[in-house]
N, C-alpha and C. Protein backbone atom coordinates (compact mmCIF):
# COMPACT_ATOMS: atom_id res chain seq x y z
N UNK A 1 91.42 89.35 91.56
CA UNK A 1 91.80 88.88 92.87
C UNK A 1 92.05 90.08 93.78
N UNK A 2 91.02 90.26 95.01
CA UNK A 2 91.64 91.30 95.44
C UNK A 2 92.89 91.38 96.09
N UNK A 3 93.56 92.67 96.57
CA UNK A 3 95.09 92.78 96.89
C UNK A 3 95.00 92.96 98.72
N UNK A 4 96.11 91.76 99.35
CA UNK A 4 95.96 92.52 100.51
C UNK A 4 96.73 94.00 100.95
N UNK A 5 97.32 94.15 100.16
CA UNK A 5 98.29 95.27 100.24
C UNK A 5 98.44 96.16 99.33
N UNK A 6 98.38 97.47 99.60
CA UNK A 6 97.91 98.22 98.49
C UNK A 6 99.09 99.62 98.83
N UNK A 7 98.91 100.66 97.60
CA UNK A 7 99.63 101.47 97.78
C UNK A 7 99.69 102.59 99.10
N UNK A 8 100.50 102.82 99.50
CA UNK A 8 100.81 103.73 100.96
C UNK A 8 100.93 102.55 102.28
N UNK A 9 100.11 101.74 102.44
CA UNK A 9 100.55 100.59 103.51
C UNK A 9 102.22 100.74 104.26
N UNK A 10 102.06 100.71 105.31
CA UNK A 10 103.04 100.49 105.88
C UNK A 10 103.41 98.64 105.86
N UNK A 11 104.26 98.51 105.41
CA UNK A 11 104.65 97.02 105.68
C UNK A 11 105.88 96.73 106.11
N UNK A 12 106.20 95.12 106.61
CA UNK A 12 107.45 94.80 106.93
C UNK A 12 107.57 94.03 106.37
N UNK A 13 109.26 93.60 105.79
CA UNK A 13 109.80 92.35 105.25
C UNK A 13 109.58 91.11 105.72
N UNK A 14 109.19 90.14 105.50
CA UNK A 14 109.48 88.83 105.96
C UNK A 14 110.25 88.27 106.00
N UNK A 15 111.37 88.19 104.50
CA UNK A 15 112.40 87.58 103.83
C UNK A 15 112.70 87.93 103.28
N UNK A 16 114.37 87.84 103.09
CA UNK A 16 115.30 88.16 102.38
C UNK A 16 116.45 89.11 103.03
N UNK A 17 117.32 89.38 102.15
CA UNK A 17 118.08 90.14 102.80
C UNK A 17 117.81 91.71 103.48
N UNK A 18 116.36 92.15 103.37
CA UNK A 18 116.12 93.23 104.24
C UNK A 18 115.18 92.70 105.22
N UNK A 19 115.30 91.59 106.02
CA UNK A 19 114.11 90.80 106.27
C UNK A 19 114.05 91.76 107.80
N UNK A 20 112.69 92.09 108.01
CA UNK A 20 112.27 92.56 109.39
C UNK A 20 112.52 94.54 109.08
N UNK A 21 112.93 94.89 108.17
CA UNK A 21 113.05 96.28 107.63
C UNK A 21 111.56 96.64 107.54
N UNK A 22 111.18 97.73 108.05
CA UNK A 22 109.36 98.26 107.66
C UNK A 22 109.68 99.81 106.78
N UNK A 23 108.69 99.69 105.78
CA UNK A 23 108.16 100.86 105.31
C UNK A 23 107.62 100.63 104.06
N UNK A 24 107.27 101.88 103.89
CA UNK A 24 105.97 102.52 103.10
C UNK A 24 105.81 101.73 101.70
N UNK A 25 105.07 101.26 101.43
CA UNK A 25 104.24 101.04 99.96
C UNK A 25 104.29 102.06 99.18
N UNK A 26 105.23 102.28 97.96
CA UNK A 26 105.51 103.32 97.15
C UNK A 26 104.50 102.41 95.78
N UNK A 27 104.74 101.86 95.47
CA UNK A 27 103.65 101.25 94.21
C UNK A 27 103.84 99.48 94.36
N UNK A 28 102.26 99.58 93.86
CA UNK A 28 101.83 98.19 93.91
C UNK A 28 102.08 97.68 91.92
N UNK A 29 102.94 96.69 91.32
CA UNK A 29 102.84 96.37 90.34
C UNK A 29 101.89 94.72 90.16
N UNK A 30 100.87 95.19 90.05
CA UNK A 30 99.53 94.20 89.79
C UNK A 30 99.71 92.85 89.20
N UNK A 31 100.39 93.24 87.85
CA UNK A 31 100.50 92.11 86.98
C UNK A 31 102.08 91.02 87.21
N UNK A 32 102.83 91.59 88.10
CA UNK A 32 103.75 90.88 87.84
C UNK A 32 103.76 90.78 89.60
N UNK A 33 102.85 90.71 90.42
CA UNK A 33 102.72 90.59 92.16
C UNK A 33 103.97 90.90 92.57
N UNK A 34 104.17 91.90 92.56
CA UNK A 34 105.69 93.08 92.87
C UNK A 34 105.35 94.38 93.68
N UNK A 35 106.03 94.38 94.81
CA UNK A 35 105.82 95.74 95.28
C UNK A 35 106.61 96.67 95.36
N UNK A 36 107.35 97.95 95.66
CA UNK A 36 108.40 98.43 95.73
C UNK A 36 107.93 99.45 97.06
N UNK A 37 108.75 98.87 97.74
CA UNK A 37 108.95 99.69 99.65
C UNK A 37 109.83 100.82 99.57
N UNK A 38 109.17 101.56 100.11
CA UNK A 38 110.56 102.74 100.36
C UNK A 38 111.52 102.07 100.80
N UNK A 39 112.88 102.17 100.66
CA UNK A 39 114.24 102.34 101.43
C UNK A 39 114.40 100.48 101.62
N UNK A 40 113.90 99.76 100.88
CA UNK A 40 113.89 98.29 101.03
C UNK A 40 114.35 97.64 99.50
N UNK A 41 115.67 96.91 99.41
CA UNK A 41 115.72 96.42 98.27
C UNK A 41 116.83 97.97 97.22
N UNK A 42 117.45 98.69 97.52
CA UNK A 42 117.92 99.46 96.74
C UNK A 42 119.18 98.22 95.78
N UNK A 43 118.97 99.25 94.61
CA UNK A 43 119.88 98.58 93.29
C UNK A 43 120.22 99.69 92.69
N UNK A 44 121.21 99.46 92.24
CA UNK A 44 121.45 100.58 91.07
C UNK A 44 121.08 100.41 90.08
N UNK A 45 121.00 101.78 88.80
CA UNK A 45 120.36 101.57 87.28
C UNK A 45 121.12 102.49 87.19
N UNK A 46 121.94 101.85 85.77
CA UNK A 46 122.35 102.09 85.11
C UNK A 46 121.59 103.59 83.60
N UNK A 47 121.50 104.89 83.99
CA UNK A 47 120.73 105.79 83.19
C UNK A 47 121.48 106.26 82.15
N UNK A 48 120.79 106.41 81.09
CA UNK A 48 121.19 106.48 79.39
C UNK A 48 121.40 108.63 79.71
N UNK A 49 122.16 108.96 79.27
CA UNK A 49 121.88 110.35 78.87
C UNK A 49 120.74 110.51 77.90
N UNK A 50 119.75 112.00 78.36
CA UNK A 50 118.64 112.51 77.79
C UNK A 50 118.67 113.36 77.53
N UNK A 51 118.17 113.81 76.84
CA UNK A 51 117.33 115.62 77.04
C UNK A 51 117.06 115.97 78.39
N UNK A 52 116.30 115.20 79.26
CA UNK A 52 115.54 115.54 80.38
C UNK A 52 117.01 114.90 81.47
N UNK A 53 117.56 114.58 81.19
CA UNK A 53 118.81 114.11 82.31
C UNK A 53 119.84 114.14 81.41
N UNK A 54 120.58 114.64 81.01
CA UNK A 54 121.74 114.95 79.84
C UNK A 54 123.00 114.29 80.79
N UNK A 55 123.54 113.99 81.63
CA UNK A 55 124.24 113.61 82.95
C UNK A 55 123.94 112.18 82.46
N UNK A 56 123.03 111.78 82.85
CA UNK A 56 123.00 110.48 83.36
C UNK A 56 123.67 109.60 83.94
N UNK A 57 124.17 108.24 83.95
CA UNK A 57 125.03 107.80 85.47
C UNK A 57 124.12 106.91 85.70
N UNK A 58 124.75 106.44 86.93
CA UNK A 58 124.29 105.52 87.76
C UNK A 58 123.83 105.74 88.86
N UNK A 59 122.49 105.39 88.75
CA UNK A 59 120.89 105.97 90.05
C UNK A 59 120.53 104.82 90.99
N UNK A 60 120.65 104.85 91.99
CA UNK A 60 120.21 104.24 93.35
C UNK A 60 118.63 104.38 93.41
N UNK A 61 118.29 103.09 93.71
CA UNK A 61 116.82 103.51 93.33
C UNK A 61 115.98 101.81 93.94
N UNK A 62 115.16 102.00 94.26
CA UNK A 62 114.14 100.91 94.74
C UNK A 62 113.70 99.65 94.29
N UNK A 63 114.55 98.64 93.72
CA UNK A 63 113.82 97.89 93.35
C UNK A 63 112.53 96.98 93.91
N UNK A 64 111.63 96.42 92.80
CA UNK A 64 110.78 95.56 93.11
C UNK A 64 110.45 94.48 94.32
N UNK A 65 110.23 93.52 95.02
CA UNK A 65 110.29 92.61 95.53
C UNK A 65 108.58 92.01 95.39
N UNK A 66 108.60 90.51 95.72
CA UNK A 66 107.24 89.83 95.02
C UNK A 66 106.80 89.93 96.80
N UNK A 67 105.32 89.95 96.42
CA UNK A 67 104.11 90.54 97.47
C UNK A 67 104.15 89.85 98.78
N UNK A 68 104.40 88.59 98.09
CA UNK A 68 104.43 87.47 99.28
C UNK A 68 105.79 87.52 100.56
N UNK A 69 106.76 88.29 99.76
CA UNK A 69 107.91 88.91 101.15
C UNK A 69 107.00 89.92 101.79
N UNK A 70 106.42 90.65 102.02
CA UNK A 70 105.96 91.66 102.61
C UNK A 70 104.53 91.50 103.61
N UNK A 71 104.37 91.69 104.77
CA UNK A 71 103.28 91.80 105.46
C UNK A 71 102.91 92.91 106.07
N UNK A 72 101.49 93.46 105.59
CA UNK A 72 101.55 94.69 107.09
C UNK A 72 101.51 94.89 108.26
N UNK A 73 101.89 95.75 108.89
CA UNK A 73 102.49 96.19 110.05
C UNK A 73 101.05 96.73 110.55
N UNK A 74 100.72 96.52 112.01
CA UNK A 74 99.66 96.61 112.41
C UNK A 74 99.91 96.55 114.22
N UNK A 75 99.78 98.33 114.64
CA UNK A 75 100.40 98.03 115.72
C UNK A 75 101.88 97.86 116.18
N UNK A 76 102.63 97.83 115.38
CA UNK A 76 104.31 97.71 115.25
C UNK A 76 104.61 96.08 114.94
N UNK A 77 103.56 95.14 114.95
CA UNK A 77 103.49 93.89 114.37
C UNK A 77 103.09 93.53 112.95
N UNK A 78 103.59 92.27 112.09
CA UNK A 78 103.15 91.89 111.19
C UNK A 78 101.50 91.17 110.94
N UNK A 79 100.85 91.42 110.55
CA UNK A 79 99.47 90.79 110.23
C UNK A 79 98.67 90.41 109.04
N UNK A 80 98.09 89.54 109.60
CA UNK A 80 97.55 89.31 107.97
C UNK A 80 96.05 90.25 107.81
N UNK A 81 95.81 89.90 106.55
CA UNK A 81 94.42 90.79 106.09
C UNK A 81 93.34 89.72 105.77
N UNK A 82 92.30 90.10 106.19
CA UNK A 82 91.15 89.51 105.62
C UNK A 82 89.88 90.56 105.37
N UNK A 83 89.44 90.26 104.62
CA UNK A 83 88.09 91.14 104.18
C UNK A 83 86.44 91.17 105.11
N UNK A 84 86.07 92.13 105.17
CA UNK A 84 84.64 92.00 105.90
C UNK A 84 83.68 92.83 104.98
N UNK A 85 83.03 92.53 105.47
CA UNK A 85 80.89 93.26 104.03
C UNK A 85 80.23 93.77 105.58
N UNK A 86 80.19 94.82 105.98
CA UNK A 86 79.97 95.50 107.19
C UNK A 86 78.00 95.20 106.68
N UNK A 87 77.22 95.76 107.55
CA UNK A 87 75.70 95.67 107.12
C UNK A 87 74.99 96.43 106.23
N UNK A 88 75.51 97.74 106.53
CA UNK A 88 75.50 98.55 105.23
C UNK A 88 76.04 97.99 103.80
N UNK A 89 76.78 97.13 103.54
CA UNK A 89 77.23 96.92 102.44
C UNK A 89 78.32 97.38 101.72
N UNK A 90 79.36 97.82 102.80
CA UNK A 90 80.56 98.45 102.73
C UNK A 90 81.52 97.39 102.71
N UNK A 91 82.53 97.31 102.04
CA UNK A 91 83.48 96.12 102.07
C UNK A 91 84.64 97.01 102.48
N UNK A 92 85.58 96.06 103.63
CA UNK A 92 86.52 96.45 104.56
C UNK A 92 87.76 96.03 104.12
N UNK A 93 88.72 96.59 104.67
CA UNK A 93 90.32 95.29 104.86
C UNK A 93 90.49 95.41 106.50
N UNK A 94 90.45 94.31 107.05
CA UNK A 94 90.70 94.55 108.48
C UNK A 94 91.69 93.41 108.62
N UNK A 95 92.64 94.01 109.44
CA UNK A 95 93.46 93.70 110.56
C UNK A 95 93.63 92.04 111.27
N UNK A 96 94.05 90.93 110.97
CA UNK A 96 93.66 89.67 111.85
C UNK A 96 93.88 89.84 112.75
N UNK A 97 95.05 90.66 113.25
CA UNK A 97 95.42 91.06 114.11
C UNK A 97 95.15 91.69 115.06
N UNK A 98 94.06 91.31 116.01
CA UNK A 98 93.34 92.80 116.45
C UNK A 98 92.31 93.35 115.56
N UNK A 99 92.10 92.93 114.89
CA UNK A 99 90.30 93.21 114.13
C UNK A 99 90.65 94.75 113.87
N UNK A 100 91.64 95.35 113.53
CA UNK A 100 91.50 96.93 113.38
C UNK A 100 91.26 97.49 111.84
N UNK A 101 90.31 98.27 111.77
CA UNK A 101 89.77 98.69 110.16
C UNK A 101 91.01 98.90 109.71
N UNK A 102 91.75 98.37 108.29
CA UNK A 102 92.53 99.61 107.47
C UNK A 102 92.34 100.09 106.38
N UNK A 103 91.32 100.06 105.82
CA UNK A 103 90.96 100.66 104.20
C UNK A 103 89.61 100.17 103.93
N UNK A 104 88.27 101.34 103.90
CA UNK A 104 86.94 101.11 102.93
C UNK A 104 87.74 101.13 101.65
N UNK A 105 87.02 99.45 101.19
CA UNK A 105 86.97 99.23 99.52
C UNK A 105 86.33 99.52 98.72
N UNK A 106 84.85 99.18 99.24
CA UNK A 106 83.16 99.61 98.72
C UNK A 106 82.78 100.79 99.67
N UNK A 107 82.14 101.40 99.52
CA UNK A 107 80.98 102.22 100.23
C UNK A 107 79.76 101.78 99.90
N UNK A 108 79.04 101.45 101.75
CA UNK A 108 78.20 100.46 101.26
C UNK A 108 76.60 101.57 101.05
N UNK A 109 75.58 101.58 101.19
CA UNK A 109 74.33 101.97 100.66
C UNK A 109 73.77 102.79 101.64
């Protein structure tokens, strides 16, 4: 299924308690339709002492939220995505919003 939203995207919240907050697409988790926004959704975790963190404690840190809270930002507005197959045979993500390119998928021939 392709994704409308992918990693680096600027997006905004829809819902929830950071609702209308925008930023960056830090990772897309595929299998479980989860995204994690910069600076959207912080939780703490609880970290085990390591070798590599001997300290450990309690880390502030980004949690998840499911795909469907999030829309991109397009223009300083929310928009949806739909796909285009240009003539060359290039597949697009464009903008509903104003028809504006945001990501070659394919490179077409």
């Amino acid at each position: 299924m392709p994704r409308h939203i992918r990693k680096g995207d600027m997006v905004i919240v829809t819902s929830g308690d950071d609702k209308g907050v925008v930023g960056e697409v830090l990772e897309v988790i595929t299998k479980r339709d989860r995204v994690i926004v910069k600076g959207v959704r912080i939780g703490t975790k609880h970290v085990k002492p390591t070798q590599l963190n001997p300290q450990g404690g309690i880390v502030r840190r980004e949690m998840p939220l499911h795909i469907s809270n999030v829309s991109p930002v397009v223009d300083g507005k929310p928009s949806r995505v739909r796909f285009q197959t240009k003539p060359d045979g290039a597949k697009v993500r464009v903008a509903a919003r104003g028809g504006k390119e945001l990501h070659t998928l394919r490179k077409g021939s």
